[in-house]
Protein backbone atom coordinates (compact mmCIF):
# COMPACT_ATOMS: atom_id res chain seq x y z
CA UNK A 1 220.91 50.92 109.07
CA UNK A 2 220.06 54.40 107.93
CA UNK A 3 218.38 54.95 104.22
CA UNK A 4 220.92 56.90 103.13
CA UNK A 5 223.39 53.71 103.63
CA UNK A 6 220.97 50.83 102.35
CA UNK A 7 220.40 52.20 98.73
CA UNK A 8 223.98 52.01 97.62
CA UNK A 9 224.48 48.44 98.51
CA UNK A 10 220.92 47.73 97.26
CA UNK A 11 221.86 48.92 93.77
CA UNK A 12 224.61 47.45 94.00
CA UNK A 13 222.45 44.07 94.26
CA UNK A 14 219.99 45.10 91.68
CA UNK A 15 222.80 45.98 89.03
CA UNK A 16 224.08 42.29 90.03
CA UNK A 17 220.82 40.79 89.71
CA UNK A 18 219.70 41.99 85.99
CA UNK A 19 223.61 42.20 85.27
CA UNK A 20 223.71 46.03 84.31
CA UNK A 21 226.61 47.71 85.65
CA UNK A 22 224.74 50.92 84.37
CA UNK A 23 221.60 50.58 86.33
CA UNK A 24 220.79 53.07 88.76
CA UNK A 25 217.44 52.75 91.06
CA UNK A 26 216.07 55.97 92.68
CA UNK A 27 212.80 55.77 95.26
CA UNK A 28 210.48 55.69 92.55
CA UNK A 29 212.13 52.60 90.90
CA UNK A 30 209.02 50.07 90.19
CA UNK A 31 209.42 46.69 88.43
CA UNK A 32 207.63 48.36 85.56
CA UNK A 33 210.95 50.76 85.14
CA UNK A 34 213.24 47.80 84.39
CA UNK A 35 213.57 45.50 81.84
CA UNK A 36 213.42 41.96 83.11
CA UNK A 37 211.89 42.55 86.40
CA UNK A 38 209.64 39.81 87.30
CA UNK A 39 208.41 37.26 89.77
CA UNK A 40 211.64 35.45 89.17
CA UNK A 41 213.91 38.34 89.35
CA UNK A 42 212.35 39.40 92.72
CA UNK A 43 213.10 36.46 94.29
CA UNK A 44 216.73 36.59 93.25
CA UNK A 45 216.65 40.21 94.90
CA UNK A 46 215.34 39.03 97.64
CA UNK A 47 217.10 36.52 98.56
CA UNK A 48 219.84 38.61 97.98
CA UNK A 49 219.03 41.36 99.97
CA UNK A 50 218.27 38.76 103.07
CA UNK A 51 221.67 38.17 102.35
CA UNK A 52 223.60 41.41 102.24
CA UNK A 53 221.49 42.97 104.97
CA UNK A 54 221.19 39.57 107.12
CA UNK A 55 217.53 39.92 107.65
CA UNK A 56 214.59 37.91 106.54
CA UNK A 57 211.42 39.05 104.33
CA UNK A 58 207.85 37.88 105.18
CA UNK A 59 205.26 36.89 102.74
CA UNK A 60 203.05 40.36 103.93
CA UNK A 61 206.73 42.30 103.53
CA UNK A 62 207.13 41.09 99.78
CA UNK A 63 203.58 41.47 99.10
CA UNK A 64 203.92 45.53 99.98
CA UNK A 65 206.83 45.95 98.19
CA UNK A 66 205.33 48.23 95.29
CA UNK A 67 208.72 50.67 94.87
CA UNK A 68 212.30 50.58 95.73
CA UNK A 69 211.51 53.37 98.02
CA UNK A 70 209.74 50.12 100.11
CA UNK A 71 212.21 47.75 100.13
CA UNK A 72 214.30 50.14 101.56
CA UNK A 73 211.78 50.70 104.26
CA UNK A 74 212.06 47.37 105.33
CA UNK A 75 215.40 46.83 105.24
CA UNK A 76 215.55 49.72 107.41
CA UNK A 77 213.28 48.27 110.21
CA UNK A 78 214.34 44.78 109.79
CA UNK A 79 218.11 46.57 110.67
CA UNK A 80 216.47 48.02 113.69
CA UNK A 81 216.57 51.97 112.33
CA UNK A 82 213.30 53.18 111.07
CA UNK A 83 210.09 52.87 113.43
C-alpha cells in the first residue's frame, strides 16, 4: 500500500481513537501535538492499525515510531510497498 493511500485511513483511526472528528494528522504529527496521546492511546492505535492494515507491529517497530510520518513507513513495508 502506497503512502499516499495509508494516511487517510490512518486518520481516520486516529480521529476514532481520541474521538475528534476534527483531527487531522500531517507527517510531522508527534504525540506531543495531540491532546491525550499516551502510552495507552498508542496501544489503542496500534492495535488498530494491525487491524485496518492486517499487519502486525514489533516491539523494535513501536519503539521507532517517533512521528506519524513513521508509522506510515511501516505500514507501508509491512503492506509489501516501500523497501
Amino acid at each position: 500500500m502506497q503512502p499516499d493511500a495509508i494516511y487517510p485511513q490512518l486518520g481516520e483511526i486516529f480521529r476514532e481513537v481520541f474521538a475528534d472528528p476534527s483531527l487531522v494528522i500531517t507527517p510531522d504529527t508527534k504525540s506531543s501535538d495531540i491532546s491525550g496521546w499516551d502510552s495507552g492511546r498508542m496501544i489503542e492505535l496500534i492495535v488498530a492499525a494491525e487491524t485496518e492494515f492486517g499487519i502486525r507491529f514489533t516491539t523494535r517497530d513501536v519503539d521507532g515510531m517517533a512521528k506519524v510520518a513513521d508509522f506510515v513507513r511501516l505500514i507501508a513495508q509491512k503492506t509489501g510497498s516501500a523497501p
